[in-house]
Protein backbone atom coordinates (compact mmCIF):
# COMPACT_ATOMS: atom_id res chain seq x y z
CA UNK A 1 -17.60 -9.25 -5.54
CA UNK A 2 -14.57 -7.36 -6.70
CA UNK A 3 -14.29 -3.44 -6.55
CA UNK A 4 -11.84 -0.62 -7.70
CA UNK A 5 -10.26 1.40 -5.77
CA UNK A 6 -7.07 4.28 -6.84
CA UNK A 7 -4.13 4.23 -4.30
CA UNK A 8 -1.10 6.30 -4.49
CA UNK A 9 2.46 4.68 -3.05
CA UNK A 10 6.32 5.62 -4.20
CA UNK A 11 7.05 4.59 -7.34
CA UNK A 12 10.45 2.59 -5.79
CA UNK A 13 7.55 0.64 -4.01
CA UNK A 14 5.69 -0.28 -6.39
CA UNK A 15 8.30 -1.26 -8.73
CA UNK A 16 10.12 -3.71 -5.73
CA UNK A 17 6.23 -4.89 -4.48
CA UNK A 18 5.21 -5.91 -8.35
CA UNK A 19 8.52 -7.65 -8.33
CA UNK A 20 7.72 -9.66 -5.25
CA UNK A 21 3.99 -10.06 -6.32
CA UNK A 22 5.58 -11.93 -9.72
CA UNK A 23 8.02 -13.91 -8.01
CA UNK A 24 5.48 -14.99 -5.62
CA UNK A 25 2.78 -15.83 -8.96
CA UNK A 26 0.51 -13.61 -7.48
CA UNK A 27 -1.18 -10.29 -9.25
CA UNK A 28 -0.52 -7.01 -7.13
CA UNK A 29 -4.09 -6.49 -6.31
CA UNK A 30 -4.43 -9.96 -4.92
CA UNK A 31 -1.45 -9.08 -2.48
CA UNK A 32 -2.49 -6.08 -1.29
CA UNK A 33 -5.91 -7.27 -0.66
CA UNK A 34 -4.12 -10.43 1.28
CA UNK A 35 -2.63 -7.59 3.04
CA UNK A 36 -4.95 -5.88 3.71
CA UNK A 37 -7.27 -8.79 4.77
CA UNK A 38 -4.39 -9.98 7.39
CA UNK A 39 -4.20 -6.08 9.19
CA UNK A 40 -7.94 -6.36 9.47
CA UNK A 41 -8.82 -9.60 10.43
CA UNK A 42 -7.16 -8.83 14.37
CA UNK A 43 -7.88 -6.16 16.16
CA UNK A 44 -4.55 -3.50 16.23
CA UNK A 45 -4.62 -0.79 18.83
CA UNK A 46 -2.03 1.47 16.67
CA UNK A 47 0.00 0.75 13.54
CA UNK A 48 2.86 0.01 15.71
CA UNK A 49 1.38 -2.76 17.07
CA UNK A 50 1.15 -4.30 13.57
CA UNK A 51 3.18 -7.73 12.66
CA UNK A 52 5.93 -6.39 10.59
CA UNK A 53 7.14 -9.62 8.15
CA UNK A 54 10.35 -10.32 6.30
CA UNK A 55 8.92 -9.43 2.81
CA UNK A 56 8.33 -5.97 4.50
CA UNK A 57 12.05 -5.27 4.17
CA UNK A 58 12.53 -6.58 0.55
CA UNK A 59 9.43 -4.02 -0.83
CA UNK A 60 10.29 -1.37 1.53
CA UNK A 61 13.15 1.40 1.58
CA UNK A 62 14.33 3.20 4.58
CA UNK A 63 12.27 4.12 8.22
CA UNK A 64 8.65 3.92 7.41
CA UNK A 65 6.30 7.17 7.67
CA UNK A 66 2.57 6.77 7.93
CA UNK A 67 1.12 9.73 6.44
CA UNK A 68 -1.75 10.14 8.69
CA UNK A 69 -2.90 13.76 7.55
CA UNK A 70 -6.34 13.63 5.48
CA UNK A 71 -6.61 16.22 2.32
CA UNK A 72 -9.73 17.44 0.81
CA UNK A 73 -11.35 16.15 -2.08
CA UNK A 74 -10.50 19.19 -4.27
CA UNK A 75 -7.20 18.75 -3.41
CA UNK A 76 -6.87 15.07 -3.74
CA UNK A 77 -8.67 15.50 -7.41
CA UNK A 78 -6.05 18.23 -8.15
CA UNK A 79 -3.08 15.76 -6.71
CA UNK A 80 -4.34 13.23 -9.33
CA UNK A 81 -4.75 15.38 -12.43
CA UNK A 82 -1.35 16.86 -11.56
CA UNK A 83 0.06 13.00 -11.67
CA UNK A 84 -1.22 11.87 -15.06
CA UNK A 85 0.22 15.23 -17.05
């Protein structure tokens, strides 16, 4: 069973990772959950320790940065609303 979920990236990534998804005849979703499905089927002691792939350079820009800092719900939900004026 399929479910929703809202996630926030740069908009430069997006645009380059729908790019790849439609060159590739695959739907975004369906990538990131392949993605997603590939980080989490072995068992990663960091993020560094993480296979980085080829694609990675052609939907990425620059050094990465994982943003590891958590925010509160309030201020997520006020981060949202702030996007979509």
């Amino acid at each position: 069973m399929d479910a929703k979920i809202t996630l926030s990236f740069d908009e430069t990534v997006i645009k380059k990772a729908k790019s790849y998804a439609e060159n590739n005849n695959i739907s975004l979703s369906r990538l990131t959950e392949f993605l997603l499905r590939k980080v989490t089927s072995n068992s990663y002691q960091s993020l560094e320790d993480l296979p980085i792939s080829d694609w990675v350079s052609i939907v990425a820009e620059g050094e990465v940065e994982y943003q590891t800092k958590t925010k509160k719900n309030k201020d997520l939900k006020a981060e949202y609303f702030k996007s979509k004026k």
